[in-house]
C-alpha atoms as a PDB file:
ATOM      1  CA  UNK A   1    -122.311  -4.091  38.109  1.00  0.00           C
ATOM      2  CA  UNK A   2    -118.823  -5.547  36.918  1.00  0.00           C
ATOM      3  CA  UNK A   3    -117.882  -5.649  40.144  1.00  0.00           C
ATOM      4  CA  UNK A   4    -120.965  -7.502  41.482  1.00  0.00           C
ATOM      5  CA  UNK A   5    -120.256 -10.215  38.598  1.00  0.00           C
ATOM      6  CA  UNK A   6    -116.622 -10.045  39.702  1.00  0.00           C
ATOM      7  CA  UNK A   7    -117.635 -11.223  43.233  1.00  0.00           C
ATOM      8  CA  UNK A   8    -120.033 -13.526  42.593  1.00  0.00           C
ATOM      9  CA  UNK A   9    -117.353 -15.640  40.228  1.00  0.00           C
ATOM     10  CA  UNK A  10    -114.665 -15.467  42.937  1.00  0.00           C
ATOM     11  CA  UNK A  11    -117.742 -16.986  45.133  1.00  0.00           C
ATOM     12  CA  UNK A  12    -118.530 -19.334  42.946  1.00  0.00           C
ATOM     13  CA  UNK A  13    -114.846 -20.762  42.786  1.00  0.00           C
ATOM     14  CA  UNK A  14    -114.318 -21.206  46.111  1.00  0.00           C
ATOM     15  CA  UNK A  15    -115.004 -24.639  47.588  1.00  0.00           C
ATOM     16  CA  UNK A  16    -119.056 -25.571  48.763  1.00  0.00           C
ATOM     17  CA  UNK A  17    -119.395 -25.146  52.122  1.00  0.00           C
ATOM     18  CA  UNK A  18    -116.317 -23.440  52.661  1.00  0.00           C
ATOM     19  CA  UNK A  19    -115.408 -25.799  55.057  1.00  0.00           C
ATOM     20  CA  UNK A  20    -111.526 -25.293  56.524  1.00  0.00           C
ATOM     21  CA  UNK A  21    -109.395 -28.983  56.953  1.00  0.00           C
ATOM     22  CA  UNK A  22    -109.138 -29.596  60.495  1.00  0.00           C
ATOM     23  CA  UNK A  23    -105.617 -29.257  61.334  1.00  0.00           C
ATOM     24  CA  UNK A  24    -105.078 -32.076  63.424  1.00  0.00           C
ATOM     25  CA  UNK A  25    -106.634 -34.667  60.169  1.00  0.00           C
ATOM     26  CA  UNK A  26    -104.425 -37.827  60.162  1.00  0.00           C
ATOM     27  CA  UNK A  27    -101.015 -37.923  58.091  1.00  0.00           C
ATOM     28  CA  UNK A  28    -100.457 -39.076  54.360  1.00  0.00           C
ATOM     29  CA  UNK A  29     -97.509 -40.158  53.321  1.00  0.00           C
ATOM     30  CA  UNK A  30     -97.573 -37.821  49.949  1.00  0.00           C
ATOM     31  CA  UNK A  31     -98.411 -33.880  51.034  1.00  0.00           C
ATOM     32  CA  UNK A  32     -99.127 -33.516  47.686  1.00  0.00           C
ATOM     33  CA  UNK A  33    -101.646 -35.966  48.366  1.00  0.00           C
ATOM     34  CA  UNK A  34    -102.957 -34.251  51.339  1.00  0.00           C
ATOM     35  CA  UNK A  35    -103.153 -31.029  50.028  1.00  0.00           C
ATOM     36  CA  UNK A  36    -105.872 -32.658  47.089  1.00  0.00           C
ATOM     37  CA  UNK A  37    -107.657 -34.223  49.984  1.00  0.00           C
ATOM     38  CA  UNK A  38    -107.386 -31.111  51.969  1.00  0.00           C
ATOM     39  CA  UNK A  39    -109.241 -29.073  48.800  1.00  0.00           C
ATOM     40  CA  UNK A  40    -111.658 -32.138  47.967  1.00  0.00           C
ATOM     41  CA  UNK A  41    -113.216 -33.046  51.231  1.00  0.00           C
ATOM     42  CA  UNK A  42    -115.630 -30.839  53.400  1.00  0.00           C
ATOM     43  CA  UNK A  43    -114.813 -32.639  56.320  1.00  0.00           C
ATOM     44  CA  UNK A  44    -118.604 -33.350  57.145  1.00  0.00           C
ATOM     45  CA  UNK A  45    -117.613 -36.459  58.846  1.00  0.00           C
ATOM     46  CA  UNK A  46    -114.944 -36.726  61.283  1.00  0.00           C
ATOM     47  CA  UNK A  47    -111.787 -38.283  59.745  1.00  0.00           C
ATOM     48  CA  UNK A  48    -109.562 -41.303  60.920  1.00  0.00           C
ATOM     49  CA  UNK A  49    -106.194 -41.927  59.539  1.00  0.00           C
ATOM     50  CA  UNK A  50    -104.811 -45.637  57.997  1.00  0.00           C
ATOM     51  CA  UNK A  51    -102.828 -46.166  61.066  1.00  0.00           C
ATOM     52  CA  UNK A  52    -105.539 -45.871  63.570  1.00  0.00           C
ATOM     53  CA  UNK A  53    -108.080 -47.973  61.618  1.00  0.00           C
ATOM     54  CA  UNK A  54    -105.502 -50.554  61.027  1.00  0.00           C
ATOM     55  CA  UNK A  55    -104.793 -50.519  64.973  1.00  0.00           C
ATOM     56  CA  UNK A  56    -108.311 -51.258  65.499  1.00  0.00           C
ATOM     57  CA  UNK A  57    -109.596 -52.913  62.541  1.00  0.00           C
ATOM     58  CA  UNK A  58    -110.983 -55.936  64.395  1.00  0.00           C
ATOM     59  CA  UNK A  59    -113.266 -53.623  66.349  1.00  0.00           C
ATOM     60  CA  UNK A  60    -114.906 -51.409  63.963  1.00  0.00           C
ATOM     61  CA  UNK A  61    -117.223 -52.103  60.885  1.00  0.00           C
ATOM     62  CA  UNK A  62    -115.229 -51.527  58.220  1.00  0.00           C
ATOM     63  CA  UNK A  63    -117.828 -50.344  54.581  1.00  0.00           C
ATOM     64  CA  UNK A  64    -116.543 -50.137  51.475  1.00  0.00           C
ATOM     65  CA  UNK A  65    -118.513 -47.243  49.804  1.00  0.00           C
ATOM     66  CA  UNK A  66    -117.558 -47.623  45.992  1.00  0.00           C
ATOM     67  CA  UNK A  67    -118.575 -49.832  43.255  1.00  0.00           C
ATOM     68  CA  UNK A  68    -119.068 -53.316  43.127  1.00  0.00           C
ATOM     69  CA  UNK A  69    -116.717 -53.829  40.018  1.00  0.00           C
ATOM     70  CA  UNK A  70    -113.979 -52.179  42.450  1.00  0.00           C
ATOM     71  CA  UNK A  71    -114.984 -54.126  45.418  1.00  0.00           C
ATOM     72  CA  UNK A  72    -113.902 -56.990  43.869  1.00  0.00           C
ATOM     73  CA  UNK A  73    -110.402 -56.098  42.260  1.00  0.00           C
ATOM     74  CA  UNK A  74    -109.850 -55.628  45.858  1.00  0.00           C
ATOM     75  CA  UNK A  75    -111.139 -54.585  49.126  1.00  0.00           C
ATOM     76  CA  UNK A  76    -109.721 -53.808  52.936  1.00  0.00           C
ATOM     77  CA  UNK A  77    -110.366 -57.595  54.730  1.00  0.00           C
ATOM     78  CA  UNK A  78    -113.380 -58.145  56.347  1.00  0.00           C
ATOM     79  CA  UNK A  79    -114.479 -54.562  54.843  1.00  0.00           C
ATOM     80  CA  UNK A  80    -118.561 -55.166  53.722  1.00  0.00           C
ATOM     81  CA  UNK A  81    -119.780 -53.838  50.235  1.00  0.00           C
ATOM     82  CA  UNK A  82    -121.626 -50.688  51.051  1.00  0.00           C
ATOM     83  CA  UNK A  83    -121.547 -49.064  47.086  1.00  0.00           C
ATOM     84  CA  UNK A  84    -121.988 -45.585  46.784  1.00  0.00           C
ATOM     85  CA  UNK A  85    -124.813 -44.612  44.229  1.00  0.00           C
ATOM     86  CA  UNK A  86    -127.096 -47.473  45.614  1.00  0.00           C
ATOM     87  CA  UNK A  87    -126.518 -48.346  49.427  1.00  0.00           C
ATOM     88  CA  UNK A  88    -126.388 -52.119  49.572  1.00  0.00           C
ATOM     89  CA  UNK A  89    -129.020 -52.037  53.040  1.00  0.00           C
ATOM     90  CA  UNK A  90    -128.412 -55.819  53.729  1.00  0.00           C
ATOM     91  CA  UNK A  91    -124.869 -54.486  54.639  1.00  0.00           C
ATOM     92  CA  UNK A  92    -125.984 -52.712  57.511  1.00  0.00           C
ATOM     93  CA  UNK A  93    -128.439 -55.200  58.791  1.00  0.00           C
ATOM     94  CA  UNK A  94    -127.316 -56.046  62.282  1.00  0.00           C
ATOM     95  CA  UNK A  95    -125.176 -53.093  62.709  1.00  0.00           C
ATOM     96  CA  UNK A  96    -126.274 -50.741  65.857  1.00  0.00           C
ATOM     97  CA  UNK A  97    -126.909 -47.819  65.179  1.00  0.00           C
ATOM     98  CA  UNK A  98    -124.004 -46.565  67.433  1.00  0.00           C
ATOM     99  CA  UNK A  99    -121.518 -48.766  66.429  1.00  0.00           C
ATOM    100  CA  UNK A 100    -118.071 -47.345  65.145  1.00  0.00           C
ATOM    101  CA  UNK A 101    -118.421 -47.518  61.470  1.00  0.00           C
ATOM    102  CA  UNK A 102    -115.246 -46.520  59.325  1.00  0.00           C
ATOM    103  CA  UNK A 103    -115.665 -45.948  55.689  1.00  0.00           C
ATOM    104  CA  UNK A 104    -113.787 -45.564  52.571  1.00  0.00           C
ATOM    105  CA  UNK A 105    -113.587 -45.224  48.812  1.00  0.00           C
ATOM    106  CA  UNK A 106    -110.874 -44.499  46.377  1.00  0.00           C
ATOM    107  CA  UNK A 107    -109.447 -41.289  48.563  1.00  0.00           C
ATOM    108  CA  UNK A 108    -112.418 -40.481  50.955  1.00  0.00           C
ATOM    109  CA  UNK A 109    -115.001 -38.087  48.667  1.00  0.00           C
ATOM    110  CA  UNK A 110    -117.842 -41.074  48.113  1.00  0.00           C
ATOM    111  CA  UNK A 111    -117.230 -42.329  51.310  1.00  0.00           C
ATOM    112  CA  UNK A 112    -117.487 -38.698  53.212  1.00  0.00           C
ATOM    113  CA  UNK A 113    -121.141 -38.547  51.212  1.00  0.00           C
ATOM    114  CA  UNK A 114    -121.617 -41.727  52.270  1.00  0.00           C
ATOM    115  CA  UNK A 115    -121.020 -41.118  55.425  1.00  0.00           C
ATOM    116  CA  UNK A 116    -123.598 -37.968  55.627  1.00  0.00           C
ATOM    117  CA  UNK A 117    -126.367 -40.332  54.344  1.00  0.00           C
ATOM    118  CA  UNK A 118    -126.154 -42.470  57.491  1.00  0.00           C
ATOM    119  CA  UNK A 119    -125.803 -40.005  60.035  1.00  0.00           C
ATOM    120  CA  UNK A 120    -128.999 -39.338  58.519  1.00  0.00           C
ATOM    121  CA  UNK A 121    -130.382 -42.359  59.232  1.00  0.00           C
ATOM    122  CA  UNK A 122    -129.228 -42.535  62.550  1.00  0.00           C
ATOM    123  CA  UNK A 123    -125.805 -44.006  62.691  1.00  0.00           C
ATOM    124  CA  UNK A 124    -123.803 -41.877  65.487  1.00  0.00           C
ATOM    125  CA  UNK A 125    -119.988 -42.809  65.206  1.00  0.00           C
ATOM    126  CA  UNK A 126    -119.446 -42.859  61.618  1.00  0.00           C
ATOM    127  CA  UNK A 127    -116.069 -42.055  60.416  1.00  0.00           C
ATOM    128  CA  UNK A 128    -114.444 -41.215  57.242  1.00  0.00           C
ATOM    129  CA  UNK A 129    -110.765 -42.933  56.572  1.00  0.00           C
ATOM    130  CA  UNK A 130    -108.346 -40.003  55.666  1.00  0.00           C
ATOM    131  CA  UNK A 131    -106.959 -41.023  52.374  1.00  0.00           C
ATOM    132  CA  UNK A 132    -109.580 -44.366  51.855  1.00  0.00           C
ATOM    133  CA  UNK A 133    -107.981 -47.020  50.466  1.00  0.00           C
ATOM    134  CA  UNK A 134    -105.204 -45.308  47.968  1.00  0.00           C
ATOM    135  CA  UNK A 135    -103.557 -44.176  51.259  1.00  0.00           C
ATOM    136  CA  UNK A 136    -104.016 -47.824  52.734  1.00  0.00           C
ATOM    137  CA  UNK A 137    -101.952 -49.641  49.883  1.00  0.00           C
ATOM    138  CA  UNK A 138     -99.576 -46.380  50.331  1.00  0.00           C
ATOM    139  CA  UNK A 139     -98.691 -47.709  53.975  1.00  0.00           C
ATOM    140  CA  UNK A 140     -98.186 -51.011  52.433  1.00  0.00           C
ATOM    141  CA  UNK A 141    -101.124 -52.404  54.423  1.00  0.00           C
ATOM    142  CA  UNK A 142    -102.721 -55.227  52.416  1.00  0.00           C
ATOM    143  CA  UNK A 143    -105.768 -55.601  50.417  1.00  0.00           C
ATOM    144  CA  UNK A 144    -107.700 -58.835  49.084  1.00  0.00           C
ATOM    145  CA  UNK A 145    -109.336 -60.019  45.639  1.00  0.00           C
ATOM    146  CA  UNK A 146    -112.821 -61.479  46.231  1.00  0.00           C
ATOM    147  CA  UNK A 147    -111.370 -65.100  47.142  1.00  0.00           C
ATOM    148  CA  UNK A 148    -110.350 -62.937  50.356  1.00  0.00           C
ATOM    149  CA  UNK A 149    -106.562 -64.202  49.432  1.00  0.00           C
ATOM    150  CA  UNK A 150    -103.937 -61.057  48.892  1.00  0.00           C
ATOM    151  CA  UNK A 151    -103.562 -59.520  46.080  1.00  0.00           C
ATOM    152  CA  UNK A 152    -101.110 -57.028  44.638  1.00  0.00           C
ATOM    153  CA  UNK A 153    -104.286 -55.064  42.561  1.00  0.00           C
ATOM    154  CA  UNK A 154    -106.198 -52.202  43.043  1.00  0.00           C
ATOM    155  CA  UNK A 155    -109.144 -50.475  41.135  1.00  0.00           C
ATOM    156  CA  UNK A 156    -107.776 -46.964  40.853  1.00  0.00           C
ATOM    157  CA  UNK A 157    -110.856 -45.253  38.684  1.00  0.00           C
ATOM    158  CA  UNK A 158    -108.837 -44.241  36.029  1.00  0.00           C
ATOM    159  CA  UNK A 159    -105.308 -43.379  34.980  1.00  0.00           C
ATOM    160  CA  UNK A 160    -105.814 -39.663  36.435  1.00  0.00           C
ATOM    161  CA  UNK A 161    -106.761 -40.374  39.981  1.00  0.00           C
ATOM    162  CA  UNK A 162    -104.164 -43.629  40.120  1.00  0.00           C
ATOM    163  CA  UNK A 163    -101.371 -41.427  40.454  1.00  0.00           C
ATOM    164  CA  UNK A 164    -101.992 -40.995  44.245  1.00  0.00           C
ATOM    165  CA  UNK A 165    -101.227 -44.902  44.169  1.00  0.00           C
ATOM    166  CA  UNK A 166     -97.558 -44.326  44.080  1.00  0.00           C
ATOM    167  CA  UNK A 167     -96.428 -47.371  45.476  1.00  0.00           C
ATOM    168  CA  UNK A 168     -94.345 -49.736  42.828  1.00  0.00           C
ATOM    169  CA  UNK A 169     -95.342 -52.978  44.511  1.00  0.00           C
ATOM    170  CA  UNK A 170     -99.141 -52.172  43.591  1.00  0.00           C
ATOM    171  CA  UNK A 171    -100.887 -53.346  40.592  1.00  0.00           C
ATOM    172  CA  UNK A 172    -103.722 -50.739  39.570  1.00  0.00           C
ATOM    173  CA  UNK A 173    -106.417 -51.379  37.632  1.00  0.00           C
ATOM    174  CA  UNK A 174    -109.581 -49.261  36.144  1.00  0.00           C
END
């Protein structure tokens, strides 16, 4: 019997899903990062890296799947409020159901159960950004406030999780 319990608590520590990072996923700049991500994520929606969204950012529809109060410290341009605990619907009106949609959070864990909620309603090509927007402002690629001018700021959650902002130039918030 101790070894039974012994089992099932070395079960219950491993990760839900037990779901293995894809080995090709797209490059961070911090591998300390990576490896968090790597742990975090169950990779139940495909992932696209900074450097390919940014590459095709004019053809994709770009969500934003955290809160509103972070959405407007600062947001990826042209990126539509999406939210993550209540889907903003009027978001997606228009949007075909197989269009490419890329989404992202604070590192990619709301945005990945984002994700699985609208390949449950249908949406075919939707793609989680590898490393959401922390990794963005980490390539230097710019953000804007809700006057859609630049802006140095971003909402990092909290003190904890804005360590994985680690460049100088950035301005975080929470």
């Amino acid at each position: 019997m101790r070894y039974l319990s012994m089992v099932i608590g070395l079960l219950m520590l491993g990760r839900p899903g037990c779901t293995q990072p894809p080995e090709d996923r797209p490059p961070v700049n911090n591998p300390e990062f990576d490896q968090k991500l790597s742990r975090m994520l169950q990779f139940s929606a495909p992932v696209i890296g900074v450097q390919e969204v940014r590459d095709i950012q004019e053809e994709v529809y770009i969500f934003d799947a955290r809160e509103q109060e972070e959405f407007d410290v600062s947001h990826i341009e042209g990126a539509k409020f999406l939210g993550y605990k209540d889907l903003n619907s009027e978001a997606l009106e228009g949007v075909p159901k197989d269009a490419k949609l890329v989404l992202y959070c604070s590192v990619g864990y709301r945005s990945e159960k984002v994700a699985e909620k609208l390949k449950g309603k249908g949406y075919t090509q939707v793609y989680n950004m590898y490393g959401s927007i922390f990794e963005w402002v980490n390539e230097g690629y710019p953000v804007v406030g809700p006057d859609g001018k630049p802006t140095r700021k971003v909402h990092t959650y909290n003190a904890k999780w804005g360590k994985w902002v680690d460049r100088p130039d950035v301005e975080k918030v929470w």
